[in-house]
C-alpha atoms as a PDB file:
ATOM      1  CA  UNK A   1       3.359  12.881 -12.089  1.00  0.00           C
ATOM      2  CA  UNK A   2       3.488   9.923 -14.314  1.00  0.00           C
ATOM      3  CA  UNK A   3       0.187   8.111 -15.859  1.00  0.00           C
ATOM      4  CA  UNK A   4      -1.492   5.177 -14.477  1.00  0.00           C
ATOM      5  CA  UNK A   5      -2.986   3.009 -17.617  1.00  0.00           C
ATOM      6  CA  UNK A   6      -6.390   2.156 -17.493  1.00  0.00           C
ATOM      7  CA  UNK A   7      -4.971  -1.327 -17.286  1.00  0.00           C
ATOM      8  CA  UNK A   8      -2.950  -0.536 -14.173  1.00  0.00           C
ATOM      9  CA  UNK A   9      -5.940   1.170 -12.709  1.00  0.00           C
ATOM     10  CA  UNK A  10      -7.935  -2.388 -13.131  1.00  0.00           C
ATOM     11  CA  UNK A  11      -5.276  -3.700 -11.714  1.00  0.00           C
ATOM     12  CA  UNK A  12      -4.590  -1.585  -8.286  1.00  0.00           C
ATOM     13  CA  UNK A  13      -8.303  -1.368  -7.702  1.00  0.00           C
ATOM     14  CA  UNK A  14      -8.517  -5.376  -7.113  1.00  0.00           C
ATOM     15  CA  UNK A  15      -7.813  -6.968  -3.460  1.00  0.00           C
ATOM     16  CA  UNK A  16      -4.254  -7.794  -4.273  1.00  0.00           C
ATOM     17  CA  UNK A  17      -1.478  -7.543  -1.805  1.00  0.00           C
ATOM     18  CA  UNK A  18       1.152  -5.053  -2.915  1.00  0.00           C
ATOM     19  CA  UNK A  19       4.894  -5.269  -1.547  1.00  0.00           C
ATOM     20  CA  UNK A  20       6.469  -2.022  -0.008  1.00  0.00           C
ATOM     21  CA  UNK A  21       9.360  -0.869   0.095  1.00  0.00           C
ATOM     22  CA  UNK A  22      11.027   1.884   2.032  1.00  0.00           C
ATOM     23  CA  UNK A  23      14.606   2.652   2.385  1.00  0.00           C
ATOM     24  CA  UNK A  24      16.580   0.410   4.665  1.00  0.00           C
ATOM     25  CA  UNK A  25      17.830   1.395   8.118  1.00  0.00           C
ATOM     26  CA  UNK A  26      21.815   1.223   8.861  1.00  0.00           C
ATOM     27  CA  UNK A  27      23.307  -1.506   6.699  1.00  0.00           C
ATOM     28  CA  UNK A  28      20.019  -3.377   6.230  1.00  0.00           C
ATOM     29  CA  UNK A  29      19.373  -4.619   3.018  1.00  0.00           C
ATOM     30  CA  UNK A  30      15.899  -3.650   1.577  1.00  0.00           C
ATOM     31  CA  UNK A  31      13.035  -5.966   2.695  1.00  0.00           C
ATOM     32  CA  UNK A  32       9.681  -5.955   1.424  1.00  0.00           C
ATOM     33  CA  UNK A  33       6.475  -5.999   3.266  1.00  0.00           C
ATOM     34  CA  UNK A  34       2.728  -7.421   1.845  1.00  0.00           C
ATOM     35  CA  UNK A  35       0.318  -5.144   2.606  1.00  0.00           C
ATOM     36  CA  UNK A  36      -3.300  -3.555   1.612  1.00  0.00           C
ATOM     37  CA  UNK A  37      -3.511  -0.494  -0.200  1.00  0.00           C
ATOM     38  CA  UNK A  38      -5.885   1.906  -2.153  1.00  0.00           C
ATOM     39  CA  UNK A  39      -6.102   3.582  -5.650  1.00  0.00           C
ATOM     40  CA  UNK A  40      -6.880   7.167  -4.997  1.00  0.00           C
ATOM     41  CA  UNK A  41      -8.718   9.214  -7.202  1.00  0.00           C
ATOM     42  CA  UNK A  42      -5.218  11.018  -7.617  1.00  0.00           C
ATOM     43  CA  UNK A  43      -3.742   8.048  -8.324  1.00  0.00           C
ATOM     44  CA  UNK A  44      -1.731   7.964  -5.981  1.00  0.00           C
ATOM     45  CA  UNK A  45      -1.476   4.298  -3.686  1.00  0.00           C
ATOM     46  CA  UNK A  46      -2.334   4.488   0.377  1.00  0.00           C
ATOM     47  CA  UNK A  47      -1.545   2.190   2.965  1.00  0.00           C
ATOM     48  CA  UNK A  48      -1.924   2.275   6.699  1.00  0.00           C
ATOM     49  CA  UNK A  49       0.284   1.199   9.144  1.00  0.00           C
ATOM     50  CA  UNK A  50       1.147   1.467  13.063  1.00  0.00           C
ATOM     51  CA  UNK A  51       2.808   5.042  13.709  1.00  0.00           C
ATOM     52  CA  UNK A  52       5.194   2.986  16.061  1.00  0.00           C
ATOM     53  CA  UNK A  53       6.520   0.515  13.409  1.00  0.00           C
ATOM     54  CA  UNK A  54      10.133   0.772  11.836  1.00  0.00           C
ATOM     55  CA  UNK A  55       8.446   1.377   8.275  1.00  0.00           C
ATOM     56  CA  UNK A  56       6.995   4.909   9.630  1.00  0.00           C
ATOM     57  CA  UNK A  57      10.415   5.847  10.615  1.00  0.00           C
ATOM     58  CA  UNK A  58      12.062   5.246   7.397  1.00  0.00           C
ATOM     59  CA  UNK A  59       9.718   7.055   5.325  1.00  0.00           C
ATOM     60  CA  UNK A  60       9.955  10.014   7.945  1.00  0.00           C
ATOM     61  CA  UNK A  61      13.716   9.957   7.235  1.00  0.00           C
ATOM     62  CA  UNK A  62      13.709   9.276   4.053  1.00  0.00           C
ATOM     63  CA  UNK A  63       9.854   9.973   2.382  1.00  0.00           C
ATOM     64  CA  UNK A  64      10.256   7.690  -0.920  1.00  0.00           C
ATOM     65  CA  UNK A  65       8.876   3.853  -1.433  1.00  0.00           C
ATOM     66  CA  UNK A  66       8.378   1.441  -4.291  1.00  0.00           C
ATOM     67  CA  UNK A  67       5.441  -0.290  -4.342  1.00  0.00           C
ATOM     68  CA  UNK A  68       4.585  -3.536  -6.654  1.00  0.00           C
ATOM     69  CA  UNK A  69       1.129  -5.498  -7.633  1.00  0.00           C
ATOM     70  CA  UNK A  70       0.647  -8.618  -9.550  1.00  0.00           C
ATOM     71  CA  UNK A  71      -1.836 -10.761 -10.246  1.00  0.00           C
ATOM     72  CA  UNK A  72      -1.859 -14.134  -8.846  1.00  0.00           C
ATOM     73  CA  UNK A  73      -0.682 -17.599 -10.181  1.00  0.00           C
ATOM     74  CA  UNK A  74      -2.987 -18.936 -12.485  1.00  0.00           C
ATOM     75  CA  UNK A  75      -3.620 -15.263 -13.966  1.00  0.00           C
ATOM     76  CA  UNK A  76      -2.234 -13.871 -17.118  1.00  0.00           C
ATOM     77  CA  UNK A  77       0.559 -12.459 -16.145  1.00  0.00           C
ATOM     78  CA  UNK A  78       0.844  -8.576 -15.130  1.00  0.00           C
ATOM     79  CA  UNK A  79       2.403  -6.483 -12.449  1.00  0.00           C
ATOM     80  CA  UNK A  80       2.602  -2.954 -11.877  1.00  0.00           C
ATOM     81  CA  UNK A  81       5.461  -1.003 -10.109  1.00  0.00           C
ATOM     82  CA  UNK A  82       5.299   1.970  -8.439  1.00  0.00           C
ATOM     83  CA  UNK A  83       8.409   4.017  -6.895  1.00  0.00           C
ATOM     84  CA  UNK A  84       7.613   7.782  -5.683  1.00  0.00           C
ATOM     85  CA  UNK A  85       7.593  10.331  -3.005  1.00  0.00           C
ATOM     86  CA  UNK A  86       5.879   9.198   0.745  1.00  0.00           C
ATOM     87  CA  UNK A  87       3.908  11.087   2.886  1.00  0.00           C
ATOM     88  CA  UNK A  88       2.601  10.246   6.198  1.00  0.00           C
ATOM     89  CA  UNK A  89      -0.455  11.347   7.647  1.00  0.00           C
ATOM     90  CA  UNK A  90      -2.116  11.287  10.815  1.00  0.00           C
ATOM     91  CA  UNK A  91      -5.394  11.433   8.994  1.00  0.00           C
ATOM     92  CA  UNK A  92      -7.635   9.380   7.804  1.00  0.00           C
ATOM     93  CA  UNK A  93      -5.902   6.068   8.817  1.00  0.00           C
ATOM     94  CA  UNK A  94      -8.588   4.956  10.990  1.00  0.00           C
ATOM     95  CA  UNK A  95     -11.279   5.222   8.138  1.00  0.00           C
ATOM     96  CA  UNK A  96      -8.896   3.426   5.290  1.00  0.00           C
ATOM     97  CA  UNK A  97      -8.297   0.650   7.956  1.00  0.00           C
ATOM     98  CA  UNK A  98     -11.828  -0.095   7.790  1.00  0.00           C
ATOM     99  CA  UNK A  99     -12.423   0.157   4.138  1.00  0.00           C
ATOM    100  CA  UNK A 100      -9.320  -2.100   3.708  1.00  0.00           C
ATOM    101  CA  UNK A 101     -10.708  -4.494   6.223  1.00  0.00           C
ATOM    102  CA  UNK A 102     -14.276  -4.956   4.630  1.00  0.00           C
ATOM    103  CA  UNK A 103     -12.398  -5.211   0.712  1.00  0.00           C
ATOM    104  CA  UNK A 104      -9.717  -7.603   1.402  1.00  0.00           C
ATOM    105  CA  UNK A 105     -12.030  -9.612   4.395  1.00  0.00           C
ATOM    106  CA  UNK A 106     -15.247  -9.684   2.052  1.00  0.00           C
ATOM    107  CA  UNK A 107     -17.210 -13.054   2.899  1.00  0.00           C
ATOM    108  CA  UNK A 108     -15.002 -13.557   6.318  1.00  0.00           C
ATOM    109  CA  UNK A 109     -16.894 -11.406   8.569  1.00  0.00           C
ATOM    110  CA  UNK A 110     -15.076 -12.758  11.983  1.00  0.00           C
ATOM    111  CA  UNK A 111     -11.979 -11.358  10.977  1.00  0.00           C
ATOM    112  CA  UNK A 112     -13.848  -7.472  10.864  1.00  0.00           C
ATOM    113  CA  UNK A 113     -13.310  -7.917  14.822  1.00  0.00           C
ATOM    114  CA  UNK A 114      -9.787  -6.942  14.672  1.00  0.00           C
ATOM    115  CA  UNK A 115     -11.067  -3.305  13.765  1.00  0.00           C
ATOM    116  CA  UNK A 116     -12.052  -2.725  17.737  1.00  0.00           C
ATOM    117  CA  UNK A 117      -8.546  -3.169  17.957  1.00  0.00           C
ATOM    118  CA  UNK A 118      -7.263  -0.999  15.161  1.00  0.00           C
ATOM    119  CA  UNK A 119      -9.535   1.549  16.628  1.00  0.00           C
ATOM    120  CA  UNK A 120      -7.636   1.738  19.646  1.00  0.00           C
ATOM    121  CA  UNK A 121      -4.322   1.801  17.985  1.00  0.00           C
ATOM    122  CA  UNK A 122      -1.954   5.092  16.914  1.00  0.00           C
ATOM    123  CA  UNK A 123      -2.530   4.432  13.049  1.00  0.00           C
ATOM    124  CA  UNK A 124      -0.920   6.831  10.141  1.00  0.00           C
ATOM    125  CA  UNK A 125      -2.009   6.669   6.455  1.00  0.00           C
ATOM    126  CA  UNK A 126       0.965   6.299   4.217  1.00  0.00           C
ATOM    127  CA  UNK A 127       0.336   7.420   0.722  1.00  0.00           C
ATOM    128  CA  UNK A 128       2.998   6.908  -2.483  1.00  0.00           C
ATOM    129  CA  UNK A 129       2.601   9.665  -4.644  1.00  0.00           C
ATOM    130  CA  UNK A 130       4.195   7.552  -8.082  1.00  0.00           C
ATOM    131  CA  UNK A 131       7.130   9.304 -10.041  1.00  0.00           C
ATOM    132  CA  UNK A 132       7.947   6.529 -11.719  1.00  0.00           C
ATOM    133  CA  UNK A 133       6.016   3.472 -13.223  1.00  0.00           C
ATOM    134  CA  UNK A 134       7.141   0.456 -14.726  1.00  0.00           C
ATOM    135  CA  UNK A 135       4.533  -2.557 -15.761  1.00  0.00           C
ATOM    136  CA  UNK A 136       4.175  -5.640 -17.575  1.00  0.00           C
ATOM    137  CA  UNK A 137       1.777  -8.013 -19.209  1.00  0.00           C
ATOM    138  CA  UNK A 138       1.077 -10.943 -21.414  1.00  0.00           C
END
């Protein structure tokens, strides 16, 4: 597996949005999504999604995704990028949900409420196991 920098570790463990993406159904050109994600202690990125959404398919068919972070505008600039193997898991989705939820909705406690209805939701954990990494900064 390739090496996360200490710099891109910094980096992935702030709540940024990272864009996904997964190969492209038919003769769809690749589109990529914002979403939250983790830094494992593997290194390796993790997302959660709805089992039933078009993204879960495509990485069933075809288990590889790039993934990219940046810091915002009126940052030094640096991004990250992150393409590697998918897997999906039935797992543990529930339990990132929430620890997503309370990182990226710190100080806006009224928006926690739409964990009730994650709860009752068919979630998967997606999680980006990195074979290649590209980065840049200023």
């Amino acid at each position: 597996m390739t090496q996360l920098t200490t710099s891109d570790r910094k980096l992935l463990s702030r709540p940024l949005q990272a864009m996904i993406t997964v190969a492209p159904a038919g003769d769809l050109w690749p589109a990529p999504r914002p979403v939250w994600f983790e830094l494992t202690p593997a290194d390796e990125v993790q997302i959660f999604s709805f089992a039933s959404t078009p993204r879960v398919s495509r990485v069933r068919e075809t288990p590889r995704a790039s993934i990219v972070v940046a810091t915002p505008v009126g940052e030094p600039e640096q991004w990250v990028s992150l393409e590697g193997s998918v897997t999906v898991h039935d797992d543990g989705a529930y339990q990132l949900a929430d620890r997503l939820a309370r990182r990226y909705y710190a100080g806006e406690p009224a928006k926690l409420a739409v964990l009730d209805e994650w709860r009752r939701a068919d979630l998967v954990r997606i999680v980006v196991t990195p074979e290649r990494i590209q980065r840049y900064s200023v």
